[in-house]
N, C-alpha and C. Protein backbone atom coordinates (compact mmCIF):
# COMPACT_ATOMS: atom_id res chain seq x y z
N UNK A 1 88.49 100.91 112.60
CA UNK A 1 88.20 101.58 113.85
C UNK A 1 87.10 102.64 113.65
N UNK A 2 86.95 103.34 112.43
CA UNK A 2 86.00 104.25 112.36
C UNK A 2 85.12 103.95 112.39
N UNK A 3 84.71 102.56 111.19
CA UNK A 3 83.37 101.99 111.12
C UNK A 3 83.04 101.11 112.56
N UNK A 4 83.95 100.69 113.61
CA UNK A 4 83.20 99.96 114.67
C UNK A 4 82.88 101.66 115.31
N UNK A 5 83.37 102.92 115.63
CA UNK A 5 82.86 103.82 115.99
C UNK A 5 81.66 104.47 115.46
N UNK A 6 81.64 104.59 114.43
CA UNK A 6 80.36 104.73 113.48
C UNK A 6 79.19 104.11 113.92
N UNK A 7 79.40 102.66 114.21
CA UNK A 7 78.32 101.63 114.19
C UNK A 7 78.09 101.64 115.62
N UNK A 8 78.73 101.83 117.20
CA UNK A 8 79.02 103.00 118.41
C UNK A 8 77.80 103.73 118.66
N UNK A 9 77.99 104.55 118.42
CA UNK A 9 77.64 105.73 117.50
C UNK A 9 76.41 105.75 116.97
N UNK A 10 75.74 105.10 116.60
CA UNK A 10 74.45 105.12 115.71
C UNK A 10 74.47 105.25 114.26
N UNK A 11 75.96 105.02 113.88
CA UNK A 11 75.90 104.01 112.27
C UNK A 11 75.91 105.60 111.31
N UNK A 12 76.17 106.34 111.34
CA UNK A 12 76.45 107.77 110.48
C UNK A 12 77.66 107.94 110.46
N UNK A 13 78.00 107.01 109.29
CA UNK A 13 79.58 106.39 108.97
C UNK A 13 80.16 108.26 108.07
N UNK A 14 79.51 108.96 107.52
CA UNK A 14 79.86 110.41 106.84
C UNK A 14 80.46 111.61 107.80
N UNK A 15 79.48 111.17 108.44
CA UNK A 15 79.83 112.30 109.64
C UNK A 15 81.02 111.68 110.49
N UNK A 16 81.60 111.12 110.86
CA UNK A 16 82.35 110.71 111.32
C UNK A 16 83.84 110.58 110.49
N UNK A 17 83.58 110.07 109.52
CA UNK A 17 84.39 110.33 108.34
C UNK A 17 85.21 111.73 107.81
N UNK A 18 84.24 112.79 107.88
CA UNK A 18 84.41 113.86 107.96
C UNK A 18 84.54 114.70 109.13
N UNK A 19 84.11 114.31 110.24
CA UNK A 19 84.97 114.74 111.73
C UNK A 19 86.16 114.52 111.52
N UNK A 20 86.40 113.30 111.37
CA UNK A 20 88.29 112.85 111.20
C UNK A 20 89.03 113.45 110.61
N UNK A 21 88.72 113.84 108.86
CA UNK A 21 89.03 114.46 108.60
C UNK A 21 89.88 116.23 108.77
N UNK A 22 88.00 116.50 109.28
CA UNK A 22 88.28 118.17 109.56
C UNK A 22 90.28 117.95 110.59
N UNK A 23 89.79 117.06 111.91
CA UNK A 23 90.47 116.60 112.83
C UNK A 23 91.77 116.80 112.25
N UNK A 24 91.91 115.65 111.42
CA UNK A 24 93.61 115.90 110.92
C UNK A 24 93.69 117.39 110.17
N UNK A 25 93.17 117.60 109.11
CA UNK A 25 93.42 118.97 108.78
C UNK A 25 93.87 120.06 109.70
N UNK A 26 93.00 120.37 111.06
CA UNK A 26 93.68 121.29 112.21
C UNK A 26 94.78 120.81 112.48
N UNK A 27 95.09 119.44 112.86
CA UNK A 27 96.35 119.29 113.40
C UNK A 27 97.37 119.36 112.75
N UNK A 28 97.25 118.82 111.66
CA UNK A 28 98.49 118.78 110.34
C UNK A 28 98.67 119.97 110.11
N UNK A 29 97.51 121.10 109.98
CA UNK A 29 97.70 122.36 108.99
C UNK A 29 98.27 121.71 107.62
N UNK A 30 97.46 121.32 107.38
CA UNK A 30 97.18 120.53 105.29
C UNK A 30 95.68 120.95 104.92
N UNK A 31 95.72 120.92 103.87
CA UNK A 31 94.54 120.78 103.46
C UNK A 31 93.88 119.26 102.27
N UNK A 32 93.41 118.76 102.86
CA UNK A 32 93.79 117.12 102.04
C UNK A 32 93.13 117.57 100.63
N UNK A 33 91.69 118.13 100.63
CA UNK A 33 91.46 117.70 98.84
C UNK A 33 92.71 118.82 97.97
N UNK A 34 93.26 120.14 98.22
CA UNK A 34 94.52 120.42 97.59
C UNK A 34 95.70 119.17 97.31
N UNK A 35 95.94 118.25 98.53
CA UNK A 35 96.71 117.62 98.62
C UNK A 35 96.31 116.54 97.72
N UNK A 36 94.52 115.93 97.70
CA UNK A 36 94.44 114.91 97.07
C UNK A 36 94.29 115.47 94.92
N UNK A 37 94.05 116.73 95.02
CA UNK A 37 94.43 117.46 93.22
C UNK A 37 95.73 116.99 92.57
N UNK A 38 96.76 117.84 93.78
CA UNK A 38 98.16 116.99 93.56
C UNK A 38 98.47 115.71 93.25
N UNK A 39 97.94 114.89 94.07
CA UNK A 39 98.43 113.51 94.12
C UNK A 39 97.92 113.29 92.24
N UNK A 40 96.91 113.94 92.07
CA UNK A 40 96.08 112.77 91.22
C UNK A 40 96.62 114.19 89.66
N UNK A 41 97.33 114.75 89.78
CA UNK A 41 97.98 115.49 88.93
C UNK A 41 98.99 114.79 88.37
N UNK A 42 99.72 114.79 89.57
CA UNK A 42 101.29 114.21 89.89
C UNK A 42 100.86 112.97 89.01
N UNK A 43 100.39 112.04 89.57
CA UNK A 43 99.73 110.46 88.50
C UNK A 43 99.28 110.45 87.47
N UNK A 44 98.75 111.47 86.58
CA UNK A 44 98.22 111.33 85.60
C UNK A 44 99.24 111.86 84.66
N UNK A 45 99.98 113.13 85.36
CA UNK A 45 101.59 113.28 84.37
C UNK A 45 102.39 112.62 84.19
N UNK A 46 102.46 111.18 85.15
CA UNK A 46 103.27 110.28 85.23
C UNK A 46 102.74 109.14 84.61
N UNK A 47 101.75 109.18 84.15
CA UNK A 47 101.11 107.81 82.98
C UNK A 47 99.84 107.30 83.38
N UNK A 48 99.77 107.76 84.67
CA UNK A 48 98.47 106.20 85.75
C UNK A 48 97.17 106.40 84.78
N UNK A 49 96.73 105.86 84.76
CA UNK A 49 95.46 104.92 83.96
C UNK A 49 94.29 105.79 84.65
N UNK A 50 93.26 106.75 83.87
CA UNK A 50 92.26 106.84 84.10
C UNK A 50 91.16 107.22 85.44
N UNK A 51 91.34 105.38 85.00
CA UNK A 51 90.66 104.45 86.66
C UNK A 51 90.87 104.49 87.60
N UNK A 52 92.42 105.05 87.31
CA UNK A 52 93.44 105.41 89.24
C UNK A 52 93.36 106.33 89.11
N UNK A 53 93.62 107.18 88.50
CA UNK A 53 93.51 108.67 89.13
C UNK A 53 92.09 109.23 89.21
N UNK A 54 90.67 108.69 88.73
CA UNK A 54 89.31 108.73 89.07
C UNK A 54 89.00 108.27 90.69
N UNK A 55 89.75 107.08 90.94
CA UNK A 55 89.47 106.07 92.04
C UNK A 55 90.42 106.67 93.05
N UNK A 56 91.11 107.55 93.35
CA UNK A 56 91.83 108.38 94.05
C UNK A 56 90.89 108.96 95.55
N UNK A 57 91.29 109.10 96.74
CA UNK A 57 90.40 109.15 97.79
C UNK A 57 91.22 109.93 98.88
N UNK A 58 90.97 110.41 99.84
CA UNK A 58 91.82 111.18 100.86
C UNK A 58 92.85 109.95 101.67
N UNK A 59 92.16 108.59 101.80
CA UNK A 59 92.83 107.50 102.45
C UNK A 59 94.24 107.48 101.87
N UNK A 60 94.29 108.15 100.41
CA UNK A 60 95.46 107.64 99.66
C UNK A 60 96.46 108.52 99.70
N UNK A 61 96.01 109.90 99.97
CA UNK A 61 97.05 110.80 100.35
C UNK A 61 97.48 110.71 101.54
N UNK A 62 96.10 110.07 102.50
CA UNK A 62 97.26 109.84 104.30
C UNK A 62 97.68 109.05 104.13
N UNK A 63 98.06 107.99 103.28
CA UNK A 63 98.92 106.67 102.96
C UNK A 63 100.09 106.84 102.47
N UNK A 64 100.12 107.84 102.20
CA UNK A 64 101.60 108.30 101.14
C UNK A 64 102.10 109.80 102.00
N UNK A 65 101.87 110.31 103.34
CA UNK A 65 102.17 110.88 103.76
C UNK A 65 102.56 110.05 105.42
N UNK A 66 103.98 109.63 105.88
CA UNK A 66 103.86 109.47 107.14
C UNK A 66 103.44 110.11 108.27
N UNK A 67 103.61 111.19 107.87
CA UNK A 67 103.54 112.68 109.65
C UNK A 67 102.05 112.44 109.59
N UNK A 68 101.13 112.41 107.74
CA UNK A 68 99.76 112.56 107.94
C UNK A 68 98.86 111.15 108.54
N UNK A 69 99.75 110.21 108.54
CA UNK A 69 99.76 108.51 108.74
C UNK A 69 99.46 108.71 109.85
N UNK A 70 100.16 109.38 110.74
CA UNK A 70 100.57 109.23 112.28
C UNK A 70 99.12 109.79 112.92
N UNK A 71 99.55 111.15 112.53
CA UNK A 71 98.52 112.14 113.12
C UNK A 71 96.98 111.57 112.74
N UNK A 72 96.38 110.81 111.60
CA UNK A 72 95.20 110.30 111.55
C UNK A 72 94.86 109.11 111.86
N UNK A 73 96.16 108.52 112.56
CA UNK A 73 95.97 107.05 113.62
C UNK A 73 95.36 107.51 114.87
N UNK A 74 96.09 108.55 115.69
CA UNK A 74 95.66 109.39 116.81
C UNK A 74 94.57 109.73 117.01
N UNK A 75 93.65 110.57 115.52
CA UNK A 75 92.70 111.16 115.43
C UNK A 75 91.61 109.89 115.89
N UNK A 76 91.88 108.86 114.58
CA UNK A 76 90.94 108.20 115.08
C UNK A 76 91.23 107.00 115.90
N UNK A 77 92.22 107.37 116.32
CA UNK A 77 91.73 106.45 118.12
C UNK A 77 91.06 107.25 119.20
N UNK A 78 91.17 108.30 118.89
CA UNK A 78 90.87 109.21 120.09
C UNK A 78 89.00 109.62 119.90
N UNK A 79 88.40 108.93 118.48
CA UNK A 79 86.95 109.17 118.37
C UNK A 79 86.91 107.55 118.06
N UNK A 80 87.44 106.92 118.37
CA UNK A 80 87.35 105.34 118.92
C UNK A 80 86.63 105.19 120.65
N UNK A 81 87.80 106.28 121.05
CA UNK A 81 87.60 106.15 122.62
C UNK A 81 86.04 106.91 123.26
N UNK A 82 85.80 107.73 122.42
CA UNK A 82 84.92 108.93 122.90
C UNK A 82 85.88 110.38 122.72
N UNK A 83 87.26 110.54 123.05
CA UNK A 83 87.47 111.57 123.56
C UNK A 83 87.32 112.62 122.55
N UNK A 84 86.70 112.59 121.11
CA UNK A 84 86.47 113.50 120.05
C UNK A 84 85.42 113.36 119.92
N UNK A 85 84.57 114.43 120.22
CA UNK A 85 82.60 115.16 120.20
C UNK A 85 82.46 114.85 118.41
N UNK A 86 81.23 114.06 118.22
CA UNK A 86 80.76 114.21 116.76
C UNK A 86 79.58 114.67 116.77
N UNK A 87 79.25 115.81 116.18
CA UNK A 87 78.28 116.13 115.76
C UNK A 87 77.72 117.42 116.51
């Protein structure tokens, strides 16, 4: 949904990316790259390989968070529709 908005849009797949972002951050009150340190702490004390905890991304902390699941389905339907200003 982001990238058909992106491409919408005039194809400035970053900025949009990072609208969403900011987006969930206000609403959640999280802060994802704290959240994504953790994750990739948490994994590397627990054995994970390198490659996974290098290859680690914000997608993976809203994947492993439901409330943050929810709230960044919303976000980006709602800059699907128009109703969230980019830029």
């Amino acid at each position: 949904m982001i990238n058909s908005a992106a491409y919408r849009l005039g194809g400035n797949y970053r900025d949009i990316r990072t609208k969403s972002y900011q987006e969930l951050e206000e609403r959640a009150h999280c802060d994802l790259n704290r959240r994504l340190r953790n994750l990739a702490q948490r994994l590397a004390e627990n054995g994970a390989t390198k490659s996974k905890v290098s290859s680690l991304s914000k997608m993976d902390v809203i994947e492993s968070d439901p409330k943050l699941k929810e709230i960044y389905t919303s976000v980006v339907k709602e800059i699907s529709i128009g109703s969230i200003k980019i830029g």
